[in-house]
N, C-alpha and C. Protein backbone atom coordinates (compact mmCIF):
# COMPACT_ATOMS: atom_id res chain seq x y z
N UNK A 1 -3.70 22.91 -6.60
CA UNK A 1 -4.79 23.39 -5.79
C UNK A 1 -4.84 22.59 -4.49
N UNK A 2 -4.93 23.39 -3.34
CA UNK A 2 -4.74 22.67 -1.96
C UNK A 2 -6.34 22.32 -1.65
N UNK A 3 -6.83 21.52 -0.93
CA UNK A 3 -7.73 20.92 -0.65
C UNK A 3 -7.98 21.40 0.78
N UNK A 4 -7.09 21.46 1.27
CA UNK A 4 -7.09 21.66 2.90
C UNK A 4 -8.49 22.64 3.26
N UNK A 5 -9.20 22.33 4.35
CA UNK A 5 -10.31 23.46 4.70
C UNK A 5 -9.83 24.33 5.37
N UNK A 6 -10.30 25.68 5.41
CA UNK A 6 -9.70 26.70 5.81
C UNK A 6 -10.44 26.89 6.83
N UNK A 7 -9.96 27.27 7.87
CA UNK A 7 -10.97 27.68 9.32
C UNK A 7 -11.29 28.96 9.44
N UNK A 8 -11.82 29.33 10.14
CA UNK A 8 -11.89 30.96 10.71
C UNK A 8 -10.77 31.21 11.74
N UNK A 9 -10.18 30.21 12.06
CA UNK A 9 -8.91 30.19 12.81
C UNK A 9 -7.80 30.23 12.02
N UNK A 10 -7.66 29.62 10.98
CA UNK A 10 -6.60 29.28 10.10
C UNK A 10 -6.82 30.73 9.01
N UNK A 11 -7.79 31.48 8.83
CA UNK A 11 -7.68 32.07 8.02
C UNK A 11 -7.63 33.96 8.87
N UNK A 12 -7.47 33.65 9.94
CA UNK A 12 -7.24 34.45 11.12
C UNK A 12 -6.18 34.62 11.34
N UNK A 13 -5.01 33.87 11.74
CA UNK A 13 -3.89 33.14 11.62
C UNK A 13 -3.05 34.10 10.44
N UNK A 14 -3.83 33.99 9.28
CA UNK A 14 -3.00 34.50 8.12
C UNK A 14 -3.47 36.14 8.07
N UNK A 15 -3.70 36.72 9.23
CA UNK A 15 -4.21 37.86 8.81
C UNK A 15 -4.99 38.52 8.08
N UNK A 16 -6.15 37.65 7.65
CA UNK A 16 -7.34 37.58 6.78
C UNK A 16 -8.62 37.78 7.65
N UNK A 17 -9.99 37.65 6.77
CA UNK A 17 -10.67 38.01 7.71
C UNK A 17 -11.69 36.60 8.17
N UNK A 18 -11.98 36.11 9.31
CA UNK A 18 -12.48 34.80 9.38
C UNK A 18 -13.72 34.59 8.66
N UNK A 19 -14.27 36.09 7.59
CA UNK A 19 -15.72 35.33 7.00
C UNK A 19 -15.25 34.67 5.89
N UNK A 20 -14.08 34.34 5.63
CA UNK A 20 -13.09 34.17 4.47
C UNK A 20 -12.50 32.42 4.77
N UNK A 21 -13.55 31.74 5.66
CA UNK A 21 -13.03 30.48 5.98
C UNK A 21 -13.72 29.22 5.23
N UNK A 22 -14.11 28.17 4.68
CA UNK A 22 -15.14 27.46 4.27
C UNK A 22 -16.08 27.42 4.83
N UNK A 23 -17.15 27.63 3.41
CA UNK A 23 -18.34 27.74 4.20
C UNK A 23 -18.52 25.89 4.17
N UNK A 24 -20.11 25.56 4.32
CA UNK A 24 -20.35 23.94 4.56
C UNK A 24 -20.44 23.60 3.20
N UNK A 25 -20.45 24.02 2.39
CA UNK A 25 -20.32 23.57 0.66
C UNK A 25 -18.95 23.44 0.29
N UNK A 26 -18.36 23.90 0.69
CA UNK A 26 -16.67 24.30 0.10
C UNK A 26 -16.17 23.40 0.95
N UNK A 27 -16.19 22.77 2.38
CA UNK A 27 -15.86 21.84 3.04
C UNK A 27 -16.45 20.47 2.39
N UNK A 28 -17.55 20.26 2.75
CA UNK A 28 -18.17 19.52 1.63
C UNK A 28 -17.76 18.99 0.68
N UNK A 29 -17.24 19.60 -0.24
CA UNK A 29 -16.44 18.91 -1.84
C UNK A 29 -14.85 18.55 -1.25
N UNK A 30 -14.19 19.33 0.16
CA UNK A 30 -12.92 19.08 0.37
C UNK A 30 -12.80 17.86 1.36
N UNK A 31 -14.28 17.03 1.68
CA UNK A 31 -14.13 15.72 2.55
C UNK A 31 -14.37 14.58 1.75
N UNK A 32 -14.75 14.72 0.59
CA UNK A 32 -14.89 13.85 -0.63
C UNK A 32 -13.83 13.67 -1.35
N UNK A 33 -12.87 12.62 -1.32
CA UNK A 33 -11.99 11.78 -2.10
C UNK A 33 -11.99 11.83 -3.75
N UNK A 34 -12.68 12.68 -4.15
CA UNK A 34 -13.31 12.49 -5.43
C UNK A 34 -12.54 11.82 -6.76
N UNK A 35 -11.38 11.79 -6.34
CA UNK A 35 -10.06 11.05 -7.32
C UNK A 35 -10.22 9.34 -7.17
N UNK A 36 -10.16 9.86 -5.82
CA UNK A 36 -9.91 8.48 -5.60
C UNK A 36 -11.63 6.92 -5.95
N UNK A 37 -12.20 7.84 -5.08
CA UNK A 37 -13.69 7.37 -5.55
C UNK A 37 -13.98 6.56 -7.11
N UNK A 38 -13.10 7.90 -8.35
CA UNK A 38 -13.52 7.71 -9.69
C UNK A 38 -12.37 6.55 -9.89
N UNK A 39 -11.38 6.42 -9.20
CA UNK A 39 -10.50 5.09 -9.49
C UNK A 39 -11.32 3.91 -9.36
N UNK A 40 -11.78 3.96 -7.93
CA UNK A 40 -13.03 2.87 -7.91
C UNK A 40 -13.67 2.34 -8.58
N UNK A 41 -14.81 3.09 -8.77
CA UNK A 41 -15.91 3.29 -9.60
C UNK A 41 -15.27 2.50 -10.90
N UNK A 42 -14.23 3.05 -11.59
CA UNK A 42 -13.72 2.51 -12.83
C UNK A 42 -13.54 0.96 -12.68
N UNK A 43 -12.56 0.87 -11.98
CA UNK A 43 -12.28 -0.16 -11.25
C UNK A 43 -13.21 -1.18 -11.24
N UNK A 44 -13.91 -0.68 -10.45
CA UNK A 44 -15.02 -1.48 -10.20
C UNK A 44 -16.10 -2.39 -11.46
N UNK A 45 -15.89 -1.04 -12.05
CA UNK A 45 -17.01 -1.89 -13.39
C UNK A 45 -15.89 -2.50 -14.54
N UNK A 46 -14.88 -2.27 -14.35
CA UNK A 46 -14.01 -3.08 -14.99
C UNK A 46 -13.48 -4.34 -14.45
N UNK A 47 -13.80 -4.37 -13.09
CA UNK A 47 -13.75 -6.35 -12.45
C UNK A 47 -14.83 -6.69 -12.52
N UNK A 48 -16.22 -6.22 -12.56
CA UNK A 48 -16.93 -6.80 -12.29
C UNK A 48 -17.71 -7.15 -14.00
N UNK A 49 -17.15 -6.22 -15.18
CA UNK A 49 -17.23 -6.67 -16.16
C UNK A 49 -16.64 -8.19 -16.80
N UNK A 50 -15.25 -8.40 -15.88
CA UNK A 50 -14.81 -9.44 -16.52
C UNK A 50 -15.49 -11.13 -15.77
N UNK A 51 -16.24 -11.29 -15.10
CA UNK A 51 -17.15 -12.00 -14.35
C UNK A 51 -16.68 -13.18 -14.40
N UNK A 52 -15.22 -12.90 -13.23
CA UNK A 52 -14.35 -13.82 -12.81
C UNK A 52 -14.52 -14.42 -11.54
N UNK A 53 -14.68 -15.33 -10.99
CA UNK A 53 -15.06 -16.19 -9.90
C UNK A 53 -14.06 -15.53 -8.83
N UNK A 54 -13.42 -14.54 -9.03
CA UNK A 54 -12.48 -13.72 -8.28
C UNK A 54 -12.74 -12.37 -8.25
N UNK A 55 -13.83 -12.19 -8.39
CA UNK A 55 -14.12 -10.68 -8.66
C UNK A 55 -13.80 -10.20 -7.53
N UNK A 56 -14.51 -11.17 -6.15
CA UNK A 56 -15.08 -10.52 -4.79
C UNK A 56 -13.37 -10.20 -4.12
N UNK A 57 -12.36 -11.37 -4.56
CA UNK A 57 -10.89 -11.22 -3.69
C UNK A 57 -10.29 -9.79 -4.74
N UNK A 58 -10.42 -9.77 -5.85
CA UNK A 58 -9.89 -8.47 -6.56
C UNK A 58 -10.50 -7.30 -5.55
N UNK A 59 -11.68 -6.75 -5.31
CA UNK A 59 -12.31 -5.71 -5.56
C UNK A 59 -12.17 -5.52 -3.62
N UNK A 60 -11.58 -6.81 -3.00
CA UNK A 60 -11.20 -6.35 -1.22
C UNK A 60 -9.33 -6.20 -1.50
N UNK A 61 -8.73 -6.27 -2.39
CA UNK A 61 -7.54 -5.71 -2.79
C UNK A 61 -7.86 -4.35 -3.37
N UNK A 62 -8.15 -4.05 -4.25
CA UNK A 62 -8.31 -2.75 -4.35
C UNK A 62 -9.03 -1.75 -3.78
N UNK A 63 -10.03 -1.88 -2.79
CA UNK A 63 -10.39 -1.75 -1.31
C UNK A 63 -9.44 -1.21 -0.82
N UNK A 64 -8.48 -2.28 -0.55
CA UNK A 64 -7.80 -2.13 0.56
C UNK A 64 -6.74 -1.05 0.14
N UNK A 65 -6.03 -1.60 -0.85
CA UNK A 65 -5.20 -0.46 -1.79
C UNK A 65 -5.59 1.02 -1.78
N UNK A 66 -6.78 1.36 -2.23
CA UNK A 66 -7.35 2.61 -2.21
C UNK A 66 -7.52 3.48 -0.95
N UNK A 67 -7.67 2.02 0.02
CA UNK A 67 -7.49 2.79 1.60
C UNK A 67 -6.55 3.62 2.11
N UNK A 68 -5.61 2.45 1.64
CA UNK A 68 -3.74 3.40 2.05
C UNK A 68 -3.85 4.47 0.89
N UNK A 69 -3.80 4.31 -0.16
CA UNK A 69 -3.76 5.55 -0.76
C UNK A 69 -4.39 6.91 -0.28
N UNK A 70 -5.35 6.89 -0.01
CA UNK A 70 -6.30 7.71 0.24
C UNK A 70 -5.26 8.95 0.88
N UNK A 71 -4.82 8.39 1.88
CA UNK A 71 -4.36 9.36 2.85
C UNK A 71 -3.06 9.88 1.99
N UNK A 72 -2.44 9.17 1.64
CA UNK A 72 -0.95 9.36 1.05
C UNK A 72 -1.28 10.61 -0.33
N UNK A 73 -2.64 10.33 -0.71
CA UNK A 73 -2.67 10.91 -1.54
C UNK A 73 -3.31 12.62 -1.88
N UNK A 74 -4.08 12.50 -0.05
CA UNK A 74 -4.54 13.58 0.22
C UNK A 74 -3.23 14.99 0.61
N UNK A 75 -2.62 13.78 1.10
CA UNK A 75 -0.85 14.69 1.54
C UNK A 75 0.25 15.25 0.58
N UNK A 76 0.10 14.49 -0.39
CA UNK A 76 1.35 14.58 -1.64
C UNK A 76 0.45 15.35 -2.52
N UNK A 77 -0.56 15.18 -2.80
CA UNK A 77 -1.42 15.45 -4.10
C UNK A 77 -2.59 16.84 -3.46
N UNK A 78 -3.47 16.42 -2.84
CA UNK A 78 -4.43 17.74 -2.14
C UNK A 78 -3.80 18.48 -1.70
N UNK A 79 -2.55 18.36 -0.80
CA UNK A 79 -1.76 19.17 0.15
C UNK A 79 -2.51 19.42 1.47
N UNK A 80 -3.02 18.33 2.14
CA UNK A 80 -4.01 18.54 3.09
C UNK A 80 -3.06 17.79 4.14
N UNK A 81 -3.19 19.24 5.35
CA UNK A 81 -1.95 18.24 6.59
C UNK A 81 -2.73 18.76 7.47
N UNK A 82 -3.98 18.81 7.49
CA UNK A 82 -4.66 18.69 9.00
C UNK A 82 -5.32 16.31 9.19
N UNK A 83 -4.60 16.49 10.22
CA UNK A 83 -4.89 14.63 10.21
C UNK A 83 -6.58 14.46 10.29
N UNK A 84 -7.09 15.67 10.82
CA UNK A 84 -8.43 14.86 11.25
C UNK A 84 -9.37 15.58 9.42
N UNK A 85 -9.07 16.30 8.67
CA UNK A 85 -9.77 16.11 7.34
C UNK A 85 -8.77 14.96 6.37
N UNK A 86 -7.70 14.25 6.90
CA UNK A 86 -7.29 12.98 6.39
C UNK A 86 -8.08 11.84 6.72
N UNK A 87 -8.37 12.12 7.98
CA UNK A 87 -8.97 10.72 8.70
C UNK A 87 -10.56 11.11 7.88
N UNK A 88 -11.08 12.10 8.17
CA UNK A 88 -12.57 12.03 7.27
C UNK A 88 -12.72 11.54 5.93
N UNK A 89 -11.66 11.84 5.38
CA UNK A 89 -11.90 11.46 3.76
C UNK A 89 -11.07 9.97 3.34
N UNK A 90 -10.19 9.86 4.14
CA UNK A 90 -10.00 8.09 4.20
C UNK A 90 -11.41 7.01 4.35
N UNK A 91 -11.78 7.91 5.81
CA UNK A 91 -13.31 6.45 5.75
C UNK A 91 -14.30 6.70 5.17
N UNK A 92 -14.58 8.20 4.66
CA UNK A 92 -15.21 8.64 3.26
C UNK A 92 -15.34 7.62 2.63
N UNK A 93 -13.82 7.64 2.24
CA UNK A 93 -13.85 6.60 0.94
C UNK A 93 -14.60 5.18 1.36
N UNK A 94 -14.47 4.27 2.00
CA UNK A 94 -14.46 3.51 2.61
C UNK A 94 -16.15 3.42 2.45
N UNK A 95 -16.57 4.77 2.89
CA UNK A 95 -18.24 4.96 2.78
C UNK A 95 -18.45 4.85 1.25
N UNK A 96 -18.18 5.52 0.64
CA UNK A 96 -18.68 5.88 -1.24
C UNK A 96 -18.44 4.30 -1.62
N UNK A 97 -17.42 3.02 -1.57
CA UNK A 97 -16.83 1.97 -1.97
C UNK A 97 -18.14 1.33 -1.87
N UNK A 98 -18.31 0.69 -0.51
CA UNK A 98 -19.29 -0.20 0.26
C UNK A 98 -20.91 0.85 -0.80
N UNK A 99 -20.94 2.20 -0.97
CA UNK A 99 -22.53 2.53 -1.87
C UNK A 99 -22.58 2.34 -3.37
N UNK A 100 -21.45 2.28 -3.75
CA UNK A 100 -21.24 2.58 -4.97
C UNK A 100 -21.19 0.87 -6.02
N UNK A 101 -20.64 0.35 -4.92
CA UNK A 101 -20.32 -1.30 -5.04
C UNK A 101 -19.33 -1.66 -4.31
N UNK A 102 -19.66 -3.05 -3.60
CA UNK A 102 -19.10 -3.46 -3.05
C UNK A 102 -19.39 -5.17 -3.12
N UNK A 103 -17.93 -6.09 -2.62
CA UNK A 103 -17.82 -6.93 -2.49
C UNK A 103 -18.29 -7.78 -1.73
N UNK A 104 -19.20 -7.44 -0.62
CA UNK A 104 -20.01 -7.83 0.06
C UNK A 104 -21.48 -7.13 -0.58
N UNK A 105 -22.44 -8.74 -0.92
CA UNK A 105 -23.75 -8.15 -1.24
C UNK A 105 -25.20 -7.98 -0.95
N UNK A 106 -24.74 -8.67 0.29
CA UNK A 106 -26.21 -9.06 1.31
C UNK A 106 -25.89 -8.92 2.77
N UNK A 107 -26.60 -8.12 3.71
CA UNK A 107 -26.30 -8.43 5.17
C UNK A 107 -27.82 -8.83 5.89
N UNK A 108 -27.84 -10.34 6.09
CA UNK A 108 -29.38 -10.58 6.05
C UNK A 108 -30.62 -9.99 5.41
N UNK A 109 -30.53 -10.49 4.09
CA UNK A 109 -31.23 -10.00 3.04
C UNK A 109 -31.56 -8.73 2.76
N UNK A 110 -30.74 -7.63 3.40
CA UNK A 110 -30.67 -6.17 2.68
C UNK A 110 -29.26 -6.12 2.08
N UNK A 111 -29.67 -5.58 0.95
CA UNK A 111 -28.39 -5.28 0.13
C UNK A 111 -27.38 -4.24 1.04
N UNK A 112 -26.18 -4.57 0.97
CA UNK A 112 -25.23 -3.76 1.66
C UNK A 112 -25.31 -2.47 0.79
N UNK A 113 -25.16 -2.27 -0.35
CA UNK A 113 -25.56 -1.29 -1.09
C UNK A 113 -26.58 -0.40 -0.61
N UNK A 114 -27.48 -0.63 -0.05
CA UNK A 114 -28.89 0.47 0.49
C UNK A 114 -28.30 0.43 2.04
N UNK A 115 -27.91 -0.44 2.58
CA UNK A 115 -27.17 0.47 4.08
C UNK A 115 -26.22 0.99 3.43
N UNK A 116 -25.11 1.06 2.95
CA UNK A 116 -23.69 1.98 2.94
C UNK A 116 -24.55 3.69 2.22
N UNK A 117 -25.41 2.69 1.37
CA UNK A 117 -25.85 4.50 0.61
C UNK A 117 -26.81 5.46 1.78
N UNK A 118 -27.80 4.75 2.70
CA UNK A 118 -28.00 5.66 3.77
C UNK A 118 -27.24 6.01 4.49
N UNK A 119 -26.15 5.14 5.42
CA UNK A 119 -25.00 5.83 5.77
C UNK A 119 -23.89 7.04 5.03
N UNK A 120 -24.26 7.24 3.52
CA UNK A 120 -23.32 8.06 2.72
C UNK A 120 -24.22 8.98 2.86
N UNK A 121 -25.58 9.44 2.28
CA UNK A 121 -26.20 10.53 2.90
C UNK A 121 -26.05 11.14 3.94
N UNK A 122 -26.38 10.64 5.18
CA UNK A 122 -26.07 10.90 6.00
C UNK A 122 -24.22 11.74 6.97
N UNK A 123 -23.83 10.53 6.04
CA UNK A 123 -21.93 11.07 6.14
C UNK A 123 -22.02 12.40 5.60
N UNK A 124 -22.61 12.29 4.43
CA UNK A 124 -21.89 13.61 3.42
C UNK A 124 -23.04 15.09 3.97
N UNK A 125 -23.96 14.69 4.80
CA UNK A 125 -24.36 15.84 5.05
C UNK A 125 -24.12 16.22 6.49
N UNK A 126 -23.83 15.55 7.49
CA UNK A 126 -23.76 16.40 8.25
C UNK A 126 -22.01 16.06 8.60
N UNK A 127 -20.91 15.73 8.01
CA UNK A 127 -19.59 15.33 8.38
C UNK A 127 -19.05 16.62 7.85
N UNK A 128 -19.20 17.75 7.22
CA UNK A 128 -19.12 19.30 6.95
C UNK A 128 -19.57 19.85 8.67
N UNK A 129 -20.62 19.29 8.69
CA UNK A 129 -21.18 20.32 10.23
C UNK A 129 -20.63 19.92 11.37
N UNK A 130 -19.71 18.34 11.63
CA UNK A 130 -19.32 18.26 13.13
C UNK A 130 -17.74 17.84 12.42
N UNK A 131 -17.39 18.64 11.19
CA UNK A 131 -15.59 18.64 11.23
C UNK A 131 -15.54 19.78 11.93
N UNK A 132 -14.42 19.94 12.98
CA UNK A 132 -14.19 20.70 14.13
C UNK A 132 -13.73 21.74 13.36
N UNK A 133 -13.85 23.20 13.80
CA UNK A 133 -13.10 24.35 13.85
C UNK A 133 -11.93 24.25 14.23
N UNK A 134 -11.39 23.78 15.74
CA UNK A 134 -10.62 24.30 16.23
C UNK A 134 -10.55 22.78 17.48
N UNK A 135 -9.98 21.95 16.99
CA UNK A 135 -9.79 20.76 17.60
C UNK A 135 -9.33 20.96 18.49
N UNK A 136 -9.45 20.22 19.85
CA UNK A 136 -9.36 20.41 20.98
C UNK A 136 -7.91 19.40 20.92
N UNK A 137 -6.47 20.13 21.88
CA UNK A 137 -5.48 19.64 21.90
C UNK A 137 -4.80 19.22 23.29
N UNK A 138 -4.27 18.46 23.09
CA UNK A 138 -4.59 17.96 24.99
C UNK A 138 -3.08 18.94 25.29
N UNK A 139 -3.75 18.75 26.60
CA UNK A 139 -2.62 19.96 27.17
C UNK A 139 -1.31 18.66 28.03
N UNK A 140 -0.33 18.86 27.36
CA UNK A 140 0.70 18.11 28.16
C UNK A 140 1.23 19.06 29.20
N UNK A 141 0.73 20.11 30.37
CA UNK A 141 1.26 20.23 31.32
C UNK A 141 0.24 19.61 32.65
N UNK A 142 -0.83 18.96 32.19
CA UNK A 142 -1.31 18.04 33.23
C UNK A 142 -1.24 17.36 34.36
């Protein structure tokens, strides 16, 4: 199953009809990492179960790990080759990590946890409404 969002351009393109493109729900579930996220998540409560004085250097390795994946995995695995719904769901992730848990736990006495999770609201609702249709491509006869 391809992940890729379908445009009214892209589904124009195929000789279809453009009401036939994602709507903001169907984009929506295709800017969410959701594989990758549940690696986390697992992850996560499985370092932080073993309550090793190394939890915090484990959990910015697998951070970081999950970062590169992200993309590699949206390409081989989603089948998604538009770069800019790669680039959304890479720092997606990046967003869900930092709400969900993260290795950093205080940024002057607010939990990083309650900023990353208002910033994830916010991501996940309107990053459906300003992923572009029809990305603007620079013109190399300039």
């Amino acid at each position: 199953m391809t992940r890729e969002i379908k445009t009214s351009k892209d589904v124009r393109d195929l000789g279809g009809n453009p009401k036939d493109a994602d709507n903001y729900k169907e984009k929506l579930v295709k800017l969410i990492p959701s594989e990758i996220i549940t690696a986390y998540v697992t992850i996560y409560g499985l370092v932080t179960g073993l309550k090793s004085q190394h939890e915090n250097i484990i959990l910015w390795i697998v951070i970081g790990i999950l970062f590169f994946i992200t993309p590699l995995y949206s390409v081989k695995v989603s089948r998604v080759t538009k770069k800019s719904q790669i680039i959304y769901t890479t720092f997606g992730f990046l967003i869900w990590a930092f709400a969900t848990g993260s290795p950093i736990k205080e940024i002057d006495t607010v939990p990083v946890s309650f900023i990353a999770s208002v910033i994830l609201i916010l991501y996940t609702l309107f990053i459906p409404i300003v992923y572009m249709e029809n990305p603007v491509k620079p013109n190399s006869e300039l």
